[in-house]
Protein backbone atom coordinates (compact mmCIF):
# COMPACT_ATOMS: atom_id res chain seq x y z
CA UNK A 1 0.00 0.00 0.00
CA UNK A 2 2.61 2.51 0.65
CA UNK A 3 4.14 1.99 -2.72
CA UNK A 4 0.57 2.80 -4.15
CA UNK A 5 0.22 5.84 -2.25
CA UNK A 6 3.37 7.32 -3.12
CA UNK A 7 2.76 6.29 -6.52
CA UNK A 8 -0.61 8.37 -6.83
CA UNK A 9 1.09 11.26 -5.52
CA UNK A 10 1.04 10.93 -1.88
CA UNK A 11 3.51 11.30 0.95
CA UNK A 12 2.52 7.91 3.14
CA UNK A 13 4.48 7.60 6.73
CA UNK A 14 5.87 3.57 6.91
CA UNK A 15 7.26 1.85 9.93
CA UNK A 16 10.87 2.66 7.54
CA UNK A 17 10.22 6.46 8.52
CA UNK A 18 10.82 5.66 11.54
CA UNK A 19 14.87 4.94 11.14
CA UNK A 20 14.60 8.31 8.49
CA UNK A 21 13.65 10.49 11.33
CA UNK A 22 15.91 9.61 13.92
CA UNK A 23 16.82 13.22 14.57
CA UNK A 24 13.68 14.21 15.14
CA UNK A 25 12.89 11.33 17.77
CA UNK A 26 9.88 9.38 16.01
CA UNK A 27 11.14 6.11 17.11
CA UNK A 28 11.11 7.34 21.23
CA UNK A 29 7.39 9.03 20.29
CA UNK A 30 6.33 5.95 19.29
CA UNK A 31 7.22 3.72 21.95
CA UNK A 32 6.30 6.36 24.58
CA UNK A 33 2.67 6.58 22.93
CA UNK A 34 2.45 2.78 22.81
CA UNK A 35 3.37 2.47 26.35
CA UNK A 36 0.57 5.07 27.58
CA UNK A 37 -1.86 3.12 25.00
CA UNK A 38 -0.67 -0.47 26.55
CA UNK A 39 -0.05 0.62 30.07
CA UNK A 40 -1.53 3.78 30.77
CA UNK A 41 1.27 4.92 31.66
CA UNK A 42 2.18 8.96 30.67
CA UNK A 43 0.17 11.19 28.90
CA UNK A 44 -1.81 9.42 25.97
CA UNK A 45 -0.82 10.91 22.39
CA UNK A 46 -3.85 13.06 20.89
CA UNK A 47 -3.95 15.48 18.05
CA UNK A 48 -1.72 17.50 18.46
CA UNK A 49 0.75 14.93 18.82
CA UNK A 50 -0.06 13.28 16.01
CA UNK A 51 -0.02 16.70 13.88
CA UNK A 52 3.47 17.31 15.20
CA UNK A 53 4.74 13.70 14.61
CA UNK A 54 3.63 13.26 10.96
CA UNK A 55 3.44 17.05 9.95
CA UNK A 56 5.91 16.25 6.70
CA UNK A 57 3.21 13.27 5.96
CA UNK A 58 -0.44 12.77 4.40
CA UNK A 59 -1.21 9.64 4.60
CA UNK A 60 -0.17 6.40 6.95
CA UNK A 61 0.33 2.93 6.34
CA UNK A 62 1.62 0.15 8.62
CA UNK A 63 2.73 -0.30 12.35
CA UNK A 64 2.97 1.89 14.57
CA UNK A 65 0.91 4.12 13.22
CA UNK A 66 -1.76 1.32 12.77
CA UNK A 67 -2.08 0.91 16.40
CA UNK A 68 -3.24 4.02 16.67
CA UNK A 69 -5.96 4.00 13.87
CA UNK A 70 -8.84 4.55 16.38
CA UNK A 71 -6.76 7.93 17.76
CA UNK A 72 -6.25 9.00 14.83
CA UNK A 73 -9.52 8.48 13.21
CA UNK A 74 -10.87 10.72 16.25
CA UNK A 75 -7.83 13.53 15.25
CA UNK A 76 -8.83 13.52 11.93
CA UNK A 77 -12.42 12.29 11.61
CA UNK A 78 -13.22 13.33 7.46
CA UNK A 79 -9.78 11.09 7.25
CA UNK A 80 -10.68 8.34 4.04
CA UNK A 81 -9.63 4.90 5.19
CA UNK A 82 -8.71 2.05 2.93
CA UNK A 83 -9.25 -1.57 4.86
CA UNK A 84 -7.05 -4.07 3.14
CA UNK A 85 -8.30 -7.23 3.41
CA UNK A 86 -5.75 -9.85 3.23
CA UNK A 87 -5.76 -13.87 4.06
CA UNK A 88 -5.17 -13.75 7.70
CA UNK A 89 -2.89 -16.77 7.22
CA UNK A 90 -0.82 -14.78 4.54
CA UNK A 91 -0.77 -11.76 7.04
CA UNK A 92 0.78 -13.75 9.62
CA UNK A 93 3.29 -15.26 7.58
CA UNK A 94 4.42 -11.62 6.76
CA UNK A 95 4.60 -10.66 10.06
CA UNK A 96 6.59 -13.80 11.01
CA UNK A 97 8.68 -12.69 8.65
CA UNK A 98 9.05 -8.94 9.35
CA UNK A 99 8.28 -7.65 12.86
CA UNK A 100 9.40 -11.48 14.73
CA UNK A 101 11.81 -12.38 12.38
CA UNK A 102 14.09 -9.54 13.36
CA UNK A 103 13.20 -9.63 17.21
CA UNK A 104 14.43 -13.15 17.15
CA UNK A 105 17.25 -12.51 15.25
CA UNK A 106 20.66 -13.26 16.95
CA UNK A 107 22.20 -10.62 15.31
CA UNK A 108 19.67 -8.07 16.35
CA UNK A 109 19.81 -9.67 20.13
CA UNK A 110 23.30 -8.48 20.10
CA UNK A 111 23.25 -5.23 19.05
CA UNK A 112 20.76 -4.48 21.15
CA UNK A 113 22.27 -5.50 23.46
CA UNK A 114 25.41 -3.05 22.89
CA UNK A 115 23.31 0.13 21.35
CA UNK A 116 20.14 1.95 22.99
CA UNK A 117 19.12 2.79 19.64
CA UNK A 118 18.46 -0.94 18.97
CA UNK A 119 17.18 -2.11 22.20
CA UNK A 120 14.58 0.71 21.96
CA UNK A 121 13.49 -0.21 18.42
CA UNK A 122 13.57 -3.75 19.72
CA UNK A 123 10.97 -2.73 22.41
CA UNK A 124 8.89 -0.55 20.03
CA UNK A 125 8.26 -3.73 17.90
CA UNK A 126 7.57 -5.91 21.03
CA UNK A 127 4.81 -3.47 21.96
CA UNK A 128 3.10 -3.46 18.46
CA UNK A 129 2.81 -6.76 18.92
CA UNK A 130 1.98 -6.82 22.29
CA UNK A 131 -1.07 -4.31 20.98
CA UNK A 132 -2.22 -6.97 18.99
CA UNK A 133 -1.62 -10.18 21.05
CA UNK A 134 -3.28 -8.49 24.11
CA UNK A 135 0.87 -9.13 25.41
CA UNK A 136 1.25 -12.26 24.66
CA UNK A 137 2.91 -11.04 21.33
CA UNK A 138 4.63 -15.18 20.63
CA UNK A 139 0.82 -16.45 20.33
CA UNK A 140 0.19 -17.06 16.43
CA UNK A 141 -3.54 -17.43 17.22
CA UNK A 142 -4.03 -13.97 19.21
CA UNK A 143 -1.92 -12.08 16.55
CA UNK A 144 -5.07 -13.72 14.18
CA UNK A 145 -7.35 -12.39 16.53
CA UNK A 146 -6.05 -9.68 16.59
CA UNK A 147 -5.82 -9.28 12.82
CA UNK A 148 -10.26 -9.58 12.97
CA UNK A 149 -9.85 -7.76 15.47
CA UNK A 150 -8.82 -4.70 14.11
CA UNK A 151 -10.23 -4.69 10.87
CA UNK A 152 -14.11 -4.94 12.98
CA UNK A 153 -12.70 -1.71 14.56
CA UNK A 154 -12.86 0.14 11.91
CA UNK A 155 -15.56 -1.04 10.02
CA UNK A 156 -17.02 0.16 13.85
CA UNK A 157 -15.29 3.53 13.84
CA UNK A 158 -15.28 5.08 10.51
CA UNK A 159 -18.44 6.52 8.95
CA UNK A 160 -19.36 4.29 5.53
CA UNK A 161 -18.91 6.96 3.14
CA UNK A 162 -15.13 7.06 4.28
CA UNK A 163 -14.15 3.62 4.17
CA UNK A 164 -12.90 1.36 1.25
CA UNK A 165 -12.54 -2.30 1.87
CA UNK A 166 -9.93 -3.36 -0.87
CA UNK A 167 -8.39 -6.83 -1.75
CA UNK A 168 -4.74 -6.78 -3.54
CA UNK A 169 -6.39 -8.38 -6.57
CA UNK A 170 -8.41 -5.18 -6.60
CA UNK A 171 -6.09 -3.33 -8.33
CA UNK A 172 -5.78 0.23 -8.98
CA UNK A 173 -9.28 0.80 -9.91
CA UNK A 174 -11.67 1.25 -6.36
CA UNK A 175 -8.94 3.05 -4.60
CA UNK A 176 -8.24 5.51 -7.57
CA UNK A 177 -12.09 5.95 -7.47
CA UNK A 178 -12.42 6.25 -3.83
CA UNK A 179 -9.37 8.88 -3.30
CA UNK A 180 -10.23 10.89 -6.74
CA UNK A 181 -7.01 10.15 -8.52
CA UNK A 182 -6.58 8.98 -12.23
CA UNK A 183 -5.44 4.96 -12.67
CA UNK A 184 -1.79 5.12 -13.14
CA UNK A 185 -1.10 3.49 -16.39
CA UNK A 186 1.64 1.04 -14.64
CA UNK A 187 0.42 -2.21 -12.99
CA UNK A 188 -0.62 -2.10 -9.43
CA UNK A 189 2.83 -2.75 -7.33
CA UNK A 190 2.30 -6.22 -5.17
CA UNK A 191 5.61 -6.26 -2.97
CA UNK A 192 5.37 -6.10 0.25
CA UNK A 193 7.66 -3.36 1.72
CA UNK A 194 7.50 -4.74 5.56
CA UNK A 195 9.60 -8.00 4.39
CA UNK A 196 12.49 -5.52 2.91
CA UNK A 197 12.20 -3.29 5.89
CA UNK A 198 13.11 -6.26 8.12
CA UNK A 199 16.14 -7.04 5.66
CA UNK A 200 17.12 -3.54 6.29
CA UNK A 201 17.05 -4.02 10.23
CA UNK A 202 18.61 -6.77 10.09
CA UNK A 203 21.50 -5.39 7.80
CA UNK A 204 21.83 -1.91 10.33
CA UNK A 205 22.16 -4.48 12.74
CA UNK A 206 24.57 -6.81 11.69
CA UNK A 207 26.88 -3.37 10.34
CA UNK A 208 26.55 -2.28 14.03
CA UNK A 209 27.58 -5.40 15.24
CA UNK A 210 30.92 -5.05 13.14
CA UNK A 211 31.25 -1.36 14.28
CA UNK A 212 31.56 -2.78 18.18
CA UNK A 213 33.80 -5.43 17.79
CA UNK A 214 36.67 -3.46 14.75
CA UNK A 215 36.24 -0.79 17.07
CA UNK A 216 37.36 -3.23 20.28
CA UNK A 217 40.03 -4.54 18.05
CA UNK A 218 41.53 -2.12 15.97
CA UNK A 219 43.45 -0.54 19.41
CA UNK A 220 45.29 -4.14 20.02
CA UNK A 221 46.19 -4.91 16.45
CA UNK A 222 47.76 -0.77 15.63
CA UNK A 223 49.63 -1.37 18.98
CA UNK A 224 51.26 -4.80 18.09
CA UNK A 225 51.77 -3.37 14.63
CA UNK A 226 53.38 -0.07 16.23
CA UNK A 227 55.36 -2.39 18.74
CA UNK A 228 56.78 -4.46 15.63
CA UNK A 229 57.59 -1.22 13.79
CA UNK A 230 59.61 0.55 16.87
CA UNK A 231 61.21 -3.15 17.40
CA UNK A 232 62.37 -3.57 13.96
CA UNK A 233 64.27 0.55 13.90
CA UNK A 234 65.62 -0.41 17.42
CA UNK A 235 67.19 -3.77 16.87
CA UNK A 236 67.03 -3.77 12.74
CA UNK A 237 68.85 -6.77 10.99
CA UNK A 238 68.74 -9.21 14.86
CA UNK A 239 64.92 -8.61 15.18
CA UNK A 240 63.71 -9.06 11.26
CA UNK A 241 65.70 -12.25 11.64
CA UNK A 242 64.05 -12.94 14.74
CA UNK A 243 60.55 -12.26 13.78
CA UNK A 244 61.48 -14.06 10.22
CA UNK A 245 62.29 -17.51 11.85
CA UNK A 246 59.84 -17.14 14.62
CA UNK A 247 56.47 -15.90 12.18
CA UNK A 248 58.18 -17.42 8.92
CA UNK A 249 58.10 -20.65 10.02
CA UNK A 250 54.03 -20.84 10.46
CA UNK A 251 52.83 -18.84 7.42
CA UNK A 252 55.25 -19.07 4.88
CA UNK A 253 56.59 -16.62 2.63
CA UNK A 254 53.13 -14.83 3.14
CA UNK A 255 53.86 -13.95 7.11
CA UNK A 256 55.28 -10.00 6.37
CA UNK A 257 51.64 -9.13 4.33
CA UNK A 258 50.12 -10.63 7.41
CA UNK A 259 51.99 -9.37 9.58
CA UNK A 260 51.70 -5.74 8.57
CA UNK A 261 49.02 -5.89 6.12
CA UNK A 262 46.22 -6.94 8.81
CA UNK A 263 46.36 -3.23 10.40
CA UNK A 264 45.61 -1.94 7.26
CA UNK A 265 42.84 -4.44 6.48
CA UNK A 266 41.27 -3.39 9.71
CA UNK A 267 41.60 -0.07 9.60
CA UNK A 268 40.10 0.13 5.86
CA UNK A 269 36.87 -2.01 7.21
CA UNK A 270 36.54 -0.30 10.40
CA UNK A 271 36.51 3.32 8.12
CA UNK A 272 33.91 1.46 6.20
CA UNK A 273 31.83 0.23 8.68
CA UNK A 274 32.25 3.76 10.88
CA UNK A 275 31.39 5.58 7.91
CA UNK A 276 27.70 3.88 7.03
């Protein structure tokens, strides 16, 4: 859907927004208003809010902003709503492979574990699930339920005249109609951005993971490469010898590019890795 929306001219807020506007603290907004929606605890997120949070945006798609449909609905009541009506089997599979395939990851675990940044965007997609699972955000069968769930809600909540239930095999056709835009003359796009998104998390967090440990190691391996450089002016001829029969006799000919061409290897990646 948010492919569509940008296609017909719209600028639709995704759960990837979220990692855009890090400066501007979406991913801590989110997780504080899921906490007051979950817990009731802090102030819960209203209007203005909202208005402040996705001012640069004019439409929404996706978690978290899903889990706050009847909220906003109530900010922005003449707000047209398109209900996508998928297999619930199919939607669970996606999720399974979005939202808990990255919580679950190893990879993920660990930088967490090492960077706040993480651990809170671990959280955040802990509580969207949580929203829908009623907590219990491992049960397959309440994420189903809460699938129905949600979609009764808003057939509840939003007036008929603003509401289009759609099907992907729909096409472009009903939504163009219901939102008062001309059919695009390409085919309607079918991917589903939340799997990609989840590749992307996953990616950030195995690059972070590589940031933590060249930045534990590149200290050690400059300092024995520093050591073997003030060594080798001190003693000259005696301590290349040394190091020659000592090194030389485990790696072959190849023991000087290892010796000194590691530092350089790690510094390169670690510039690479600090850089992304």
């Amino acid at each position: 859907m948010w492919t569509a929306l940008n296609t017909l001219g719209y600028t639709p807020y995704h759960f990837k927004e979220v990692k855009k506007n890090i400066q501007d603290r979406h991913l801590f907004c989110w997780r504080e208003a899921l906490i007051a929606k979950l817990y009731g605890s802090g102030k819960p997120y209203g209007k203005a809010d909202f208005d402040k949070l996705l001012q640069h945006y004019d439409a929404v798609t996706d978690a978290p902003a899903v889990n706050f449909s009847e909220e906003l609905i109530a900010a922005y009541p003449d707000a047209k709503v398109i209900l996508t009506k998928r297999d619930p089997n199919k939607w669970l599979a996606s999720i399974l492979r979005s939202y808990h395939a990255v919580i679950e990851s190893k990879v993920f675990r660990v930088a967490a574990a090492m960077d706040p940044g993480f651990s809170m965007l671990e959280e955040v997609l802990r509580l969207v699930l949580c929203h829908w699972t009623g907590g219990d955000w491992r049960n397959r069968d309440k994420l189903i339920e809460g699938y129905h769930a949600h979609n009764e809600l808003i057939r509840d909540i939003v007036p008929p005249e603003n509401l289009l239930e759609w099907a992907p095999e729909d096409g472009w056709e009903p939504i163009c109609k219901f939102l008062e835009k001309p059919i695009p003359e390409e085919p309607f796009p079918h991917s589903h951005k939340g799997d990609r998104v989840a590749e992307g998390l996953t990616m950030a967090a195995r690059l972070r993971l590589a940031k933590g440990v060249l930045q534990t190691a590149v200290v050690p391996v400059l300092l024995t490469s520093v050591a073997c450089g003030c060594l080798l002016l001190e003693y000259g001829g005696p301590y290349w010898a040394g190091v020659k029969s000592v090194v030389g006799s485990k790696m072959g000919s190849s023991w000087p590019w290892i010796l000194f061409g590691t530092p350089i290897v790690v510094l390169k990646t670690w510039s690479y890795v600090t850089n992304r």
